[in-house]
PDB file of N, CA and C in Angstrom:
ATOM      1  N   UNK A   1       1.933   1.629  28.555  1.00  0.00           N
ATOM      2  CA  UNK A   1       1.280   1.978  27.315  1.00  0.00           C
ATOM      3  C   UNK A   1       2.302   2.626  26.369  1.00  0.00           C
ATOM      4  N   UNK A   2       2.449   2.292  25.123  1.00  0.00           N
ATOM      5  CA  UNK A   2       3.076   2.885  24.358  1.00  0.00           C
ATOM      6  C   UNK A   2       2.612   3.811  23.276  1.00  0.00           C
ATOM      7  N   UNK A   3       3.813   5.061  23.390  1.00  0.00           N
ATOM      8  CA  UNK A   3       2.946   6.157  22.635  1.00  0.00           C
ATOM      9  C   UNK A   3       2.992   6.308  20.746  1.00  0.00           C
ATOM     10  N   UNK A   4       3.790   5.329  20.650  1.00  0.00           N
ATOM     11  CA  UNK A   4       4.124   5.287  19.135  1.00  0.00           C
ATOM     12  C   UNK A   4       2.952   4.718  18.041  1.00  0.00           C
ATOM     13  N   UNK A   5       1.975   4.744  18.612  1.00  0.00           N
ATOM     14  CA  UNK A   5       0.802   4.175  18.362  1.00  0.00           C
ATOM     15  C   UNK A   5       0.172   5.340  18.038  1.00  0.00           C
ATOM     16  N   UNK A   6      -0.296   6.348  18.458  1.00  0.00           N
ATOM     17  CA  UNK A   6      -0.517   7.468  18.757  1.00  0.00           C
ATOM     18  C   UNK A   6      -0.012   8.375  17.163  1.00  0.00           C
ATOM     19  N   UNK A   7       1.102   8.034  16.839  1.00  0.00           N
ATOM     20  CA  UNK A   7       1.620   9.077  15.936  1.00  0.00           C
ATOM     21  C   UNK A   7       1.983   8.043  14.972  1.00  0.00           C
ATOM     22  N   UNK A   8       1.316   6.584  14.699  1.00  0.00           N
ATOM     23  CA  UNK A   8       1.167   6.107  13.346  1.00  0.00           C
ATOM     24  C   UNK A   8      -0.029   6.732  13.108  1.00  0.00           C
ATOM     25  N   UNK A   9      -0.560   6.359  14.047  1.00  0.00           N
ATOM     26  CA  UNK A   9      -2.452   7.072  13.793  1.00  0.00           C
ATOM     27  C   UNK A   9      -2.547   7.982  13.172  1.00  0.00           C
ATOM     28  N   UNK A  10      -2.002   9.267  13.369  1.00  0.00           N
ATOM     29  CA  UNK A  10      -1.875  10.416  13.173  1.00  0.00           C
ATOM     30  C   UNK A  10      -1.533  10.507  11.809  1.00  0.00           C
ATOM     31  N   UNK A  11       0.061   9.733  11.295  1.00  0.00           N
ATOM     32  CA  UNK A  11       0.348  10.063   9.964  1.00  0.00           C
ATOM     33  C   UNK A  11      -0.411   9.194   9.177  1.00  0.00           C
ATOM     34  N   UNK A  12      -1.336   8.024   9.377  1.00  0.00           N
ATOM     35  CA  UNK A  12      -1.952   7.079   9.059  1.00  0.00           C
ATOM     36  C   UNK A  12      -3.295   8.361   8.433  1.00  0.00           C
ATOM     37  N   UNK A  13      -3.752   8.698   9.306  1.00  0.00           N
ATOM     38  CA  UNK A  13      -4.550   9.699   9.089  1.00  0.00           C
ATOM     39  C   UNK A  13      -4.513  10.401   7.705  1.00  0.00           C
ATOM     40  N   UNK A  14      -3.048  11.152   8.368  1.00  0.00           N
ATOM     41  CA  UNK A  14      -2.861  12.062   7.222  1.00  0.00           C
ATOM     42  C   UNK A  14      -2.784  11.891   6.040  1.00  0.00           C
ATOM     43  N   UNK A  15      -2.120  10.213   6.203  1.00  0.00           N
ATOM     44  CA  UNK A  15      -2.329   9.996   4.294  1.00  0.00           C
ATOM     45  C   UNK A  15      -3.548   9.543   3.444  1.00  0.00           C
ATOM     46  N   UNK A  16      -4.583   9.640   4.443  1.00  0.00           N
ATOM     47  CA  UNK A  16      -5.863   9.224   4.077  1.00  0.00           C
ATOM     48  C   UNK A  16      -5.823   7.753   3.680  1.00  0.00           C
ATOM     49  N   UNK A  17      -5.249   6.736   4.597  1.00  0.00           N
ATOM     50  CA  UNK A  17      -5.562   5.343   4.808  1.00  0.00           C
ATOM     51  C   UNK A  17      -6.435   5.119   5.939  1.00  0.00           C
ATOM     52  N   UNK A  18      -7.567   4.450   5.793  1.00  0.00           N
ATOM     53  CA  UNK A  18      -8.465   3.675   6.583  1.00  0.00           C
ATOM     54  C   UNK A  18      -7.318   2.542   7.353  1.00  0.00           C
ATOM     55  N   UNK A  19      -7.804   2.341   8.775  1.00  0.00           N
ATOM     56  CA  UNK A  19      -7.293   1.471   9.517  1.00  0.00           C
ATOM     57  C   UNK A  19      -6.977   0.229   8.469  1.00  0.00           C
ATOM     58  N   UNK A  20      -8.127  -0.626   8.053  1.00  0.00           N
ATOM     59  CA  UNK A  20      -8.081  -1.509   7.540  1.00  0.00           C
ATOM     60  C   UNK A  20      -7.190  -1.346   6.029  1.00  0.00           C
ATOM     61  N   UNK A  21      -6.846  -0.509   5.711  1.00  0.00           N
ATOM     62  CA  UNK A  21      -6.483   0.357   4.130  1.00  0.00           C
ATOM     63  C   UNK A  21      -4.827  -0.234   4.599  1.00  0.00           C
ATOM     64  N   UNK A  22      -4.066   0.135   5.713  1.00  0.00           N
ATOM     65  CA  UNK A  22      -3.366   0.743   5.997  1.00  0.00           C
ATOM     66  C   UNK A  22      -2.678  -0.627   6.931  1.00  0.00           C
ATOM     67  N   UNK A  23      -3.513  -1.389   6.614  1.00  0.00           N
ATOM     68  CA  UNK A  23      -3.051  -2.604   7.526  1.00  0.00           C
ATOM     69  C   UNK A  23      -2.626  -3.962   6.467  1.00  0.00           C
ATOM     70  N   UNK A  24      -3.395  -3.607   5.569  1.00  0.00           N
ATOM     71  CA  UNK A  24      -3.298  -4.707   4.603  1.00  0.00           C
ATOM     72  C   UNK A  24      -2.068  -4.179   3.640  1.00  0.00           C
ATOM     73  N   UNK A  25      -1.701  -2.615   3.328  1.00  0.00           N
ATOM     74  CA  UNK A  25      -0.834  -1.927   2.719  1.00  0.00           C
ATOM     75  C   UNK A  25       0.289  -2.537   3.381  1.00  0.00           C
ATOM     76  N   UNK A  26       0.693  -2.944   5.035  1.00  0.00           N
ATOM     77  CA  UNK A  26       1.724  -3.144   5.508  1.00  0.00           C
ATOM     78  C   UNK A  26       1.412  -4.750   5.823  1.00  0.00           C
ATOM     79  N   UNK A  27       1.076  -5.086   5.555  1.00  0.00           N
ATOM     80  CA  UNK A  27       0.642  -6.871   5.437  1.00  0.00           C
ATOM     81  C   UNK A  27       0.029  -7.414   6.863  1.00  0.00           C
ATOM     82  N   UNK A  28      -0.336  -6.144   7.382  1.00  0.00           N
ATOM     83  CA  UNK A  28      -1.117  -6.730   8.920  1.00  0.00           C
ATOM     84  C   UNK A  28      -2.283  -6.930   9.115  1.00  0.00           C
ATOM     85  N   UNK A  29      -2.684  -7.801  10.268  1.00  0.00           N
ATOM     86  CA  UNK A  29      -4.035  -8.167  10.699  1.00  0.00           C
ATOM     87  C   UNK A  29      -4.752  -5.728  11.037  1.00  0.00           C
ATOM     88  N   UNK A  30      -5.963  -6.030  10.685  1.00  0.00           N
ATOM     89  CA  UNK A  30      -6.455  -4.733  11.358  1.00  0.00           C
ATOM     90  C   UNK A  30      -6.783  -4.403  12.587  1.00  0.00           C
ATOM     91  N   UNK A  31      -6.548  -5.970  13.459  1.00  0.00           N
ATOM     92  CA  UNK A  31      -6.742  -5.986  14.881  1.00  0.00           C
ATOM     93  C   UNK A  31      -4.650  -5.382  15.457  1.00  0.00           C
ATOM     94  N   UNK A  32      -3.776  -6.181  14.662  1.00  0.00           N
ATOM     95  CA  UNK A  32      -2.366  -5.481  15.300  1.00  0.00           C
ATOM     96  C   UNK A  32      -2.785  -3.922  14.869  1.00  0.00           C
ATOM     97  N   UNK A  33      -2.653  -3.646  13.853  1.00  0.00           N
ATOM     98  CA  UNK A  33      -2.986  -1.774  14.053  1.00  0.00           C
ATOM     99  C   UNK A  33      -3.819  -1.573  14.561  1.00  0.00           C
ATOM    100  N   UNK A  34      -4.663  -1.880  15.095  1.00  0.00           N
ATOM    101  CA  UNK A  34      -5.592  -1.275  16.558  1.00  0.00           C
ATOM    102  C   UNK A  34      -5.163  -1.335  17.577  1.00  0.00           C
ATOM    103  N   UNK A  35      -4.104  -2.408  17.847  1.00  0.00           N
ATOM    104  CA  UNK A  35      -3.524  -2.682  18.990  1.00  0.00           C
ATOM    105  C   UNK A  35      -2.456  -1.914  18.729  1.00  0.00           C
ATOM    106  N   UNK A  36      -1.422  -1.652  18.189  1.00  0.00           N
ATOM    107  CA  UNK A  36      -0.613  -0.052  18.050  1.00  0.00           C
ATOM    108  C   UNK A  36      -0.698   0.693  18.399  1.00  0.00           C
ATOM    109  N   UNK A  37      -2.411   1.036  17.965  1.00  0.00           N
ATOM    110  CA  UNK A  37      -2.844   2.356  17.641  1.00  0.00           C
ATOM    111  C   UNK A  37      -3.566   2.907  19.214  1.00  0.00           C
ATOM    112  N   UNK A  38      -4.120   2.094  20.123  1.00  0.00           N
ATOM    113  CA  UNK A  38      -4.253   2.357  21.301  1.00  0.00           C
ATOM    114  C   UNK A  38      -3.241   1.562  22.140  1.00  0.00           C
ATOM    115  N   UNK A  39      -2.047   1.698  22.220  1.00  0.00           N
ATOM    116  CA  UNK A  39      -0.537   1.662  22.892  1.00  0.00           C
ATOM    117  C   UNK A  39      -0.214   0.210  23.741  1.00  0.00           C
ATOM    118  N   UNK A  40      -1.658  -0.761  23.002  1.00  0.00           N
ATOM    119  CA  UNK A  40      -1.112  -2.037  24.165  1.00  0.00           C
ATOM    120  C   UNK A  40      -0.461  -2.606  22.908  1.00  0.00           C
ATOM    121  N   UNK A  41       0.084  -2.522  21.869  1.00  0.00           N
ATOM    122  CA  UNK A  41       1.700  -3.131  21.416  1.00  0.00           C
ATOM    123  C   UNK A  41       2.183  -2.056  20.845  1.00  0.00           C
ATOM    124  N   UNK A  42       3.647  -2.779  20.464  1.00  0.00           N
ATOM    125  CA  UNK A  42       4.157  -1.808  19.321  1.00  0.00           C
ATOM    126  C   UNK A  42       5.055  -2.603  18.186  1.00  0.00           C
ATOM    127  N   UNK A  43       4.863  -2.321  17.112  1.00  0.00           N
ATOM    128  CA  UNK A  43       5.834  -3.197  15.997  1.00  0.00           C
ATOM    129  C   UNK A  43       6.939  -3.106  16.204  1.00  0.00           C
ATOM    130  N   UNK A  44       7.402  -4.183  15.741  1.00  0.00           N
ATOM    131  CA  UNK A  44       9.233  -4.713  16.006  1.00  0.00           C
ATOM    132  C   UNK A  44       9.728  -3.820  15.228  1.00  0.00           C
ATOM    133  N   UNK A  45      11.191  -3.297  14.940  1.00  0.00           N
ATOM    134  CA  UNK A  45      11.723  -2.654  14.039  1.00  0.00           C
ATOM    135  C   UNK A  45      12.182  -2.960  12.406  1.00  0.00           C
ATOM    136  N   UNK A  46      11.274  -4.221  12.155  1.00  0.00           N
ATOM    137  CA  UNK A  46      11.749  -4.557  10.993  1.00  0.00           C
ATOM    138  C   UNK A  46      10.159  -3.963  10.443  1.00  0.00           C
ATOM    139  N   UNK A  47       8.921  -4.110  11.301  1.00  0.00           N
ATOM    140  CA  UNK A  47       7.682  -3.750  10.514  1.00  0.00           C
ATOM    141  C   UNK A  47       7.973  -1.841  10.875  1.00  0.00           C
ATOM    142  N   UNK A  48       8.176  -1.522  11.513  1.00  0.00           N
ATOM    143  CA  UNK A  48       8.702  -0.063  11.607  1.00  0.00           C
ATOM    144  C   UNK A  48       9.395   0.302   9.983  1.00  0.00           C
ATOM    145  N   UNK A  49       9.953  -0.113   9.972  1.00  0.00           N
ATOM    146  CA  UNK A  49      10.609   0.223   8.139  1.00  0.00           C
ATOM    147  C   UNK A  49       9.196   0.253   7.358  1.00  0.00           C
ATOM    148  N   UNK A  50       8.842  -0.951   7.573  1.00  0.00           N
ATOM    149  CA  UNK A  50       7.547  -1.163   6.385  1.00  0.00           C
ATOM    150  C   UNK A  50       6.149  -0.269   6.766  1.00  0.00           C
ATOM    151  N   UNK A  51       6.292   0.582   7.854  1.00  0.00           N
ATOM    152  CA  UNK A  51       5.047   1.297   8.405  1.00  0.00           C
ATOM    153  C   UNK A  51       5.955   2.852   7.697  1.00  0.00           C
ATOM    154  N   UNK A  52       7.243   2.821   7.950  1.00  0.00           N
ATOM    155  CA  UNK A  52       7.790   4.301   7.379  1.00  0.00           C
ATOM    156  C   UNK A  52       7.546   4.433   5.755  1.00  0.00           C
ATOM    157  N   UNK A  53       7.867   3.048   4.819  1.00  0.00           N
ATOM    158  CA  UNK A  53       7.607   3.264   3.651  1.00  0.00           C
ATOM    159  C   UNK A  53       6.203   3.385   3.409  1.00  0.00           C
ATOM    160  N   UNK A  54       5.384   3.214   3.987  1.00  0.00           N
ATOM    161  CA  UNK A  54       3.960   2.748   3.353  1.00  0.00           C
ATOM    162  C   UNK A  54       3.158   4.407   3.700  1.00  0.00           C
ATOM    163  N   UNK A  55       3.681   5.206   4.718  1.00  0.00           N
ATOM    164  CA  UNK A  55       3.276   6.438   5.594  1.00  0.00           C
ATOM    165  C   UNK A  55       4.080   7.242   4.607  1.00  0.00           C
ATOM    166  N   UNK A  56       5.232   7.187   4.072  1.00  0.00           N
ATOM    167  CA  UNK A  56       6.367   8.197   3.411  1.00  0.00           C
ATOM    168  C   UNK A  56       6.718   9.043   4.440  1.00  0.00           C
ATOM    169  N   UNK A  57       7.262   8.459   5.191  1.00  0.00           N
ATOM    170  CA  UNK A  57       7.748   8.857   6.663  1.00  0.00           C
ATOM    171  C   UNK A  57       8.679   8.779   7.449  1.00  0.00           C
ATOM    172  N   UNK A  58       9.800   9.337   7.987  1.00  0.00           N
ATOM    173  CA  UNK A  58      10.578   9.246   8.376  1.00  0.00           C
ATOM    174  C   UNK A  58      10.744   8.199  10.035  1.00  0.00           C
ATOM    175  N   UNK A  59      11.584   7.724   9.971  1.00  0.00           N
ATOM    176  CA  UNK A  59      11.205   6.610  11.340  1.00  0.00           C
ATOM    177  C   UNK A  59      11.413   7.684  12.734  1.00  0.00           C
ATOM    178  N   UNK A  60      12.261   8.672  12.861  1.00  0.00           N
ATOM    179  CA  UNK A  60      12.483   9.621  13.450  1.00  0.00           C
ATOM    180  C   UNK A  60      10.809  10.474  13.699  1.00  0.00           C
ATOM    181  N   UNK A  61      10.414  10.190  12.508  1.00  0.00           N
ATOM    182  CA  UNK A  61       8.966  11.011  13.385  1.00  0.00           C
ATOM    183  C   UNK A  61       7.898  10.177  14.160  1.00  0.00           C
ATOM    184  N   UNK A  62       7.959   9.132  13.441  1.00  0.00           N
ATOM    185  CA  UNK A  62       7.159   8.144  14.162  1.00  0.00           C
ATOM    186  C   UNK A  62       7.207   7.926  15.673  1.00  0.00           C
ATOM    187  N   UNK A  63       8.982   7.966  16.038  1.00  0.00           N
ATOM    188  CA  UNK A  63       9.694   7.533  17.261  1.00  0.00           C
ATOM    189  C   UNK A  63       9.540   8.833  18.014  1.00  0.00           C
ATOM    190  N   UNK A  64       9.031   9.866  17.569  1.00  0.00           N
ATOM    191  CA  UNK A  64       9.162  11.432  17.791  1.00  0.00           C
ATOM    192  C   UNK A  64      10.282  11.652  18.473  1.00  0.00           C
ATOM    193  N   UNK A  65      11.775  11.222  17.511  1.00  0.00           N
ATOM    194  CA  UNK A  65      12.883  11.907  17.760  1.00  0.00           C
ATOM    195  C   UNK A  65      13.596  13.242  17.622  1.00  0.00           C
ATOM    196  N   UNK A  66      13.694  14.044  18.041  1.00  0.00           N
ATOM    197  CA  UNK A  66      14.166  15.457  17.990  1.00  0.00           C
ATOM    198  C   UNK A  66      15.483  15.486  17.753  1.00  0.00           C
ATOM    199  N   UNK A  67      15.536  16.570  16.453  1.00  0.00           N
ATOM    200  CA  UNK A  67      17.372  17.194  15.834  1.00  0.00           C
ATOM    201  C   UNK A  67      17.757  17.731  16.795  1.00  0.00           C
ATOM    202  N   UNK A  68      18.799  17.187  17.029  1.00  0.00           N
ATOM    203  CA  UNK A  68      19.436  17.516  18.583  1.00  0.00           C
ATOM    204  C   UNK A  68      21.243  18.255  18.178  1.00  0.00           C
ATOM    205  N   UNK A  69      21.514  18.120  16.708  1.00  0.00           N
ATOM    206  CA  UNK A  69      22.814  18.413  16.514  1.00  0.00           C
ATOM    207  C   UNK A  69      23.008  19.877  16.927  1.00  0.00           C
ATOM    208  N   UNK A  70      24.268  20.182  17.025  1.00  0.00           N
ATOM    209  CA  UNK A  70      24.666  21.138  17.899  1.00  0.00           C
ATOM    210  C   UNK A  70      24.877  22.284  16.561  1.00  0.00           C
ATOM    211  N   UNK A  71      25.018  21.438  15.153  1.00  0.00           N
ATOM    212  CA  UNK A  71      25.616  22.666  14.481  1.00  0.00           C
ATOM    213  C   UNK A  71      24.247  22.638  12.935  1.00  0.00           C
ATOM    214  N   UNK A  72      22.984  22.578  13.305  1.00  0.00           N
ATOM    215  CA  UNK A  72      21.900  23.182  12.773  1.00  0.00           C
ATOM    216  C   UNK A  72      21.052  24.306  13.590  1.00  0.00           C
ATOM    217  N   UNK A  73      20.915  25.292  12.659  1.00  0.00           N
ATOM    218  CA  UNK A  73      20.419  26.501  13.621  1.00  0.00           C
ATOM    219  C   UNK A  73      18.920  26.099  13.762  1.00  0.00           C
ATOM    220  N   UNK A  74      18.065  26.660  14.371  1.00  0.00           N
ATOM    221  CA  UNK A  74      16.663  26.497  14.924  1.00  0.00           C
ATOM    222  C   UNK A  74      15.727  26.871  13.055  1.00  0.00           C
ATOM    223  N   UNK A  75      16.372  27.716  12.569  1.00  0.00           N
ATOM    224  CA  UNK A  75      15.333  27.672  10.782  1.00  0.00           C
ATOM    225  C   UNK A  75      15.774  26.236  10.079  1.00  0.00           C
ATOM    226  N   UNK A  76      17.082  26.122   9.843  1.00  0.00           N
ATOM    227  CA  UNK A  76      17.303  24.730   9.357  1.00  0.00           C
ATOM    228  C   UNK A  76      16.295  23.637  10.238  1.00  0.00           C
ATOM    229  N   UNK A  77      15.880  23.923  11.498  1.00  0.00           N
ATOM    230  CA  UNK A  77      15.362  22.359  12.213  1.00  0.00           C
ATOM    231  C   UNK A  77      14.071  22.665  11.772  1.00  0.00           C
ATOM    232  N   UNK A  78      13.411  23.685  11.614  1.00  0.00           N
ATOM    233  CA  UNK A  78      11.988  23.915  10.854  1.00  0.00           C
ATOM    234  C   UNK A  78      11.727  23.418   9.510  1.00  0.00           C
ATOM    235  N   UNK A  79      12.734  23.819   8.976  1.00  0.00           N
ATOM    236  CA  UNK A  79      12.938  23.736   6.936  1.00  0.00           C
ATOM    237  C   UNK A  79      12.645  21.833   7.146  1.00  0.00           C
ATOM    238  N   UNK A  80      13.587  21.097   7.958  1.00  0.00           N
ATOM    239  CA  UNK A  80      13.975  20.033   8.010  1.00  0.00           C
ATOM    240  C   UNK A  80      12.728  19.034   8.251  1.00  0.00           C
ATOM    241  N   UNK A  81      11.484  19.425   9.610  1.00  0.00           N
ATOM    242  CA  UNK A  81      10.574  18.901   9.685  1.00  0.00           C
ATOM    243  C   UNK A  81       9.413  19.255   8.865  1.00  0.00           C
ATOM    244  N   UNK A  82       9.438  20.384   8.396  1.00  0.00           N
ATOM    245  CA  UNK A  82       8.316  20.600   7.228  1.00  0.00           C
ATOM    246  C   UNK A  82       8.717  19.774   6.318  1.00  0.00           C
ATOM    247  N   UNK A  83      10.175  19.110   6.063  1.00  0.00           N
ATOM    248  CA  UNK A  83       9.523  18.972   4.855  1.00  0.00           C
ATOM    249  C   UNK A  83       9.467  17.262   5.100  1.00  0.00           C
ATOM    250  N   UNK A  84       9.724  16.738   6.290  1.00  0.00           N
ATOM    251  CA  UNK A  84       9.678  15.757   6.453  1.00  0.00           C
ATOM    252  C   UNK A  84       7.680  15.538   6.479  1.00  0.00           C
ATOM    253  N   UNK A  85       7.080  16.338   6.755  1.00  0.00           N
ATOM    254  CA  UNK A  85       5.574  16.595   7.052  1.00  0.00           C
ATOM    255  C   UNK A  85       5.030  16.345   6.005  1.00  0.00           C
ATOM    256  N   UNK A  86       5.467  16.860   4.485  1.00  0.00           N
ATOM    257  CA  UNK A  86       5.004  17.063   3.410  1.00  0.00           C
ATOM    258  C   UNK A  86       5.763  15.958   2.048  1.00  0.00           C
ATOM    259  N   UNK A  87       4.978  14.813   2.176  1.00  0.00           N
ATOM    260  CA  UNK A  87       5.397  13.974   1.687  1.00  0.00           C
ATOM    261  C   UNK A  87       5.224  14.467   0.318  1.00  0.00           C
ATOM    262  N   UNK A  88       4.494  14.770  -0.399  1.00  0.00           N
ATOM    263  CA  UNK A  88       3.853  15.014  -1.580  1.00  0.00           C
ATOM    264  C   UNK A  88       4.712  16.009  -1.895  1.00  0.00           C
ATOM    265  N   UNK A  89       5.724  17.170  -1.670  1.00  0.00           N
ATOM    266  CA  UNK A  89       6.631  17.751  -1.724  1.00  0.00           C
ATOM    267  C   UNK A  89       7.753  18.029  -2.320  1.00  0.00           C
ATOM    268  N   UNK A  90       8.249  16.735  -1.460  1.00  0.00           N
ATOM    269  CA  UNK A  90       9.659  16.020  -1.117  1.00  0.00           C
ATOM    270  C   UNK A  90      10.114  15.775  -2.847  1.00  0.00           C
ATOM    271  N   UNK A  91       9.401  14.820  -3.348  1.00  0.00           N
ATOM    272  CA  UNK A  91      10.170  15.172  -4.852  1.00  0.00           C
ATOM    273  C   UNK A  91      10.646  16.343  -5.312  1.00  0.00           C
ATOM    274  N   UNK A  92       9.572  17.358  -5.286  1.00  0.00           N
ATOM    275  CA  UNK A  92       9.895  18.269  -6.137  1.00  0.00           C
ATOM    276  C   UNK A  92      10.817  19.149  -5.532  1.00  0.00           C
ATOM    277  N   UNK A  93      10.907  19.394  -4.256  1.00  0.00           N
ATOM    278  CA  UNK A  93      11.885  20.084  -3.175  1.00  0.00           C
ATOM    279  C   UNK A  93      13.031  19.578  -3.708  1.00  0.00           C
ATOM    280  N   UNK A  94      13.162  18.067  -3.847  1.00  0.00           N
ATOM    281  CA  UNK A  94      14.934  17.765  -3.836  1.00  0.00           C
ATOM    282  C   UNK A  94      14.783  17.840  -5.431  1.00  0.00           C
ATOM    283  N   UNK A  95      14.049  17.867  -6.360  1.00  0.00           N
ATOM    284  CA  UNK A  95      14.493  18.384  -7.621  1.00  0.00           C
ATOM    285  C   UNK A  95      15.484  20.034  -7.660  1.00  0.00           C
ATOM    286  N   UNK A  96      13.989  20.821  -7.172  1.00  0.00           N
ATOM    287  CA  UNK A  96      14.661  22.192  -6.926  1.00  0.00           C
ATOM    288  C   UNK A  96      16.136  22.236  -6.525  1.00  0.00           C
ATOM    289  N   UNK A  97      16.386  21.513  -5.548  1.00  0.00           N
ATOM    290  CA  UNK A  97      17.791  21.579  -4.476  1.00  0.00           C
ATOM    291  C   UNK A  97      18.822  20.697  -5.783  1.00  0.00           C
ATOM    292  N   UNK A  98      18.454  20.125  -6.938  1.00  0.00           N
ATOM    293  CA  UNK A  98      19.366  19.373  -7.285  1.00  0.00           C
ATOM    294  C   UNK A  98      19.646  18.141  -6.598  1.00  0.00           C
ATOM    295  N   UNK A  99      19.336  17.649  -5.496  1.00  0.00           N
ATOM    296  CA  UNK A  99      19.980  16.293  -4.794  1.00  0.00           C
ATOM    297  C   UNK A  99      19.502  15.583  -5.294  1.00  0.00           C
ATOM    298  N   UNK A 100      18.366  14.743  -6.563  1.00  0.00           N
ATOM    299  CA  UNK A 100      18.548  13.315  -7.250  1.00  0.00           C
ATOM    300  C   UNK A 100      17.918  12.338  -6.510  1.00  0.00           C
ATOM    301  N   UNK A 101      17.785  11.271  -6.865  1.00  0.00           N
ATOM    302  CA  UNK A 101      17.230  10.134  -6.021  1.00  0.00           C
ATOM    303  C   UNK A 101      17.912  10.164  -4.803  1.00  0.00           C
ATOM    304  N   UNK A 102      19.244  10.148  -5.475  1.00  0.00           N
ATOM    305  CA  UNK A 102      19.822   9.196  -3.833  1.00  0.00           C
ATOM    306  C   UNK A 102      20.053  10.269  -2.267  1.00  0.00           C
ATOM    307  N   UNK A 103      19.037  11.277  -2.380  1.00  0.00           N
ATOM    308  CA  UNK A 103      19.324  12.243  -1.229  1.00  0.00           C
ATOM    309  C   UNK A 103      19.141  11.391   0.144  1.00  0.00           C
TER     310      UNK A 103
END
């Protein structure tokens, strides 16, 4: 069973897309995101891109990969997933910070 199903759901949720909302947004049948979504498949890595843009989501959370670098302290790895959490944000955060589109 695969768990990546599990935590589209979740951010699927969060952005307030309906299964069916959220299937047609990424050009899929609503039966493959059901099948995702309770772990008997999982999308190839090219629909993975198109599930991160459509979620405003990092593929790292989806995959629930953990900052593992040796030279970010434990507040930077907080700062880092909040704001990955808070899509609606993220503009205005990297305005504040100055970093521009291409952050």
């Amino acid at each position: 069973m695969y768990k990546i199903g599990g935590r589209i759901k979740m951010f699927r949720e969060e952005r307030g897309f309906s299964q069916k909302e959220f299937a047609e947004a990424i050009g899929q049948s609503n039966t493959t995101v059901s099948n995702w979504e309770r772990g008997l498949t999982r999308p190839d890595v090219d629909m993975l891109v198109k599930i991160c843009e459509v979620l405003a989501v990092a593929a790292d959370d989806i995959l629930d990969i953990q900052i593992t670098s040796g030279n970010i302290t434990e507040h930077e790895k907080k700062v880092v997933l909040a704001y990955r959490k808070k899509a609606k944000f993220q503009e205005a955060i990297d305005t504040l910070l100055g970093l521009g589109n291409d952050a």
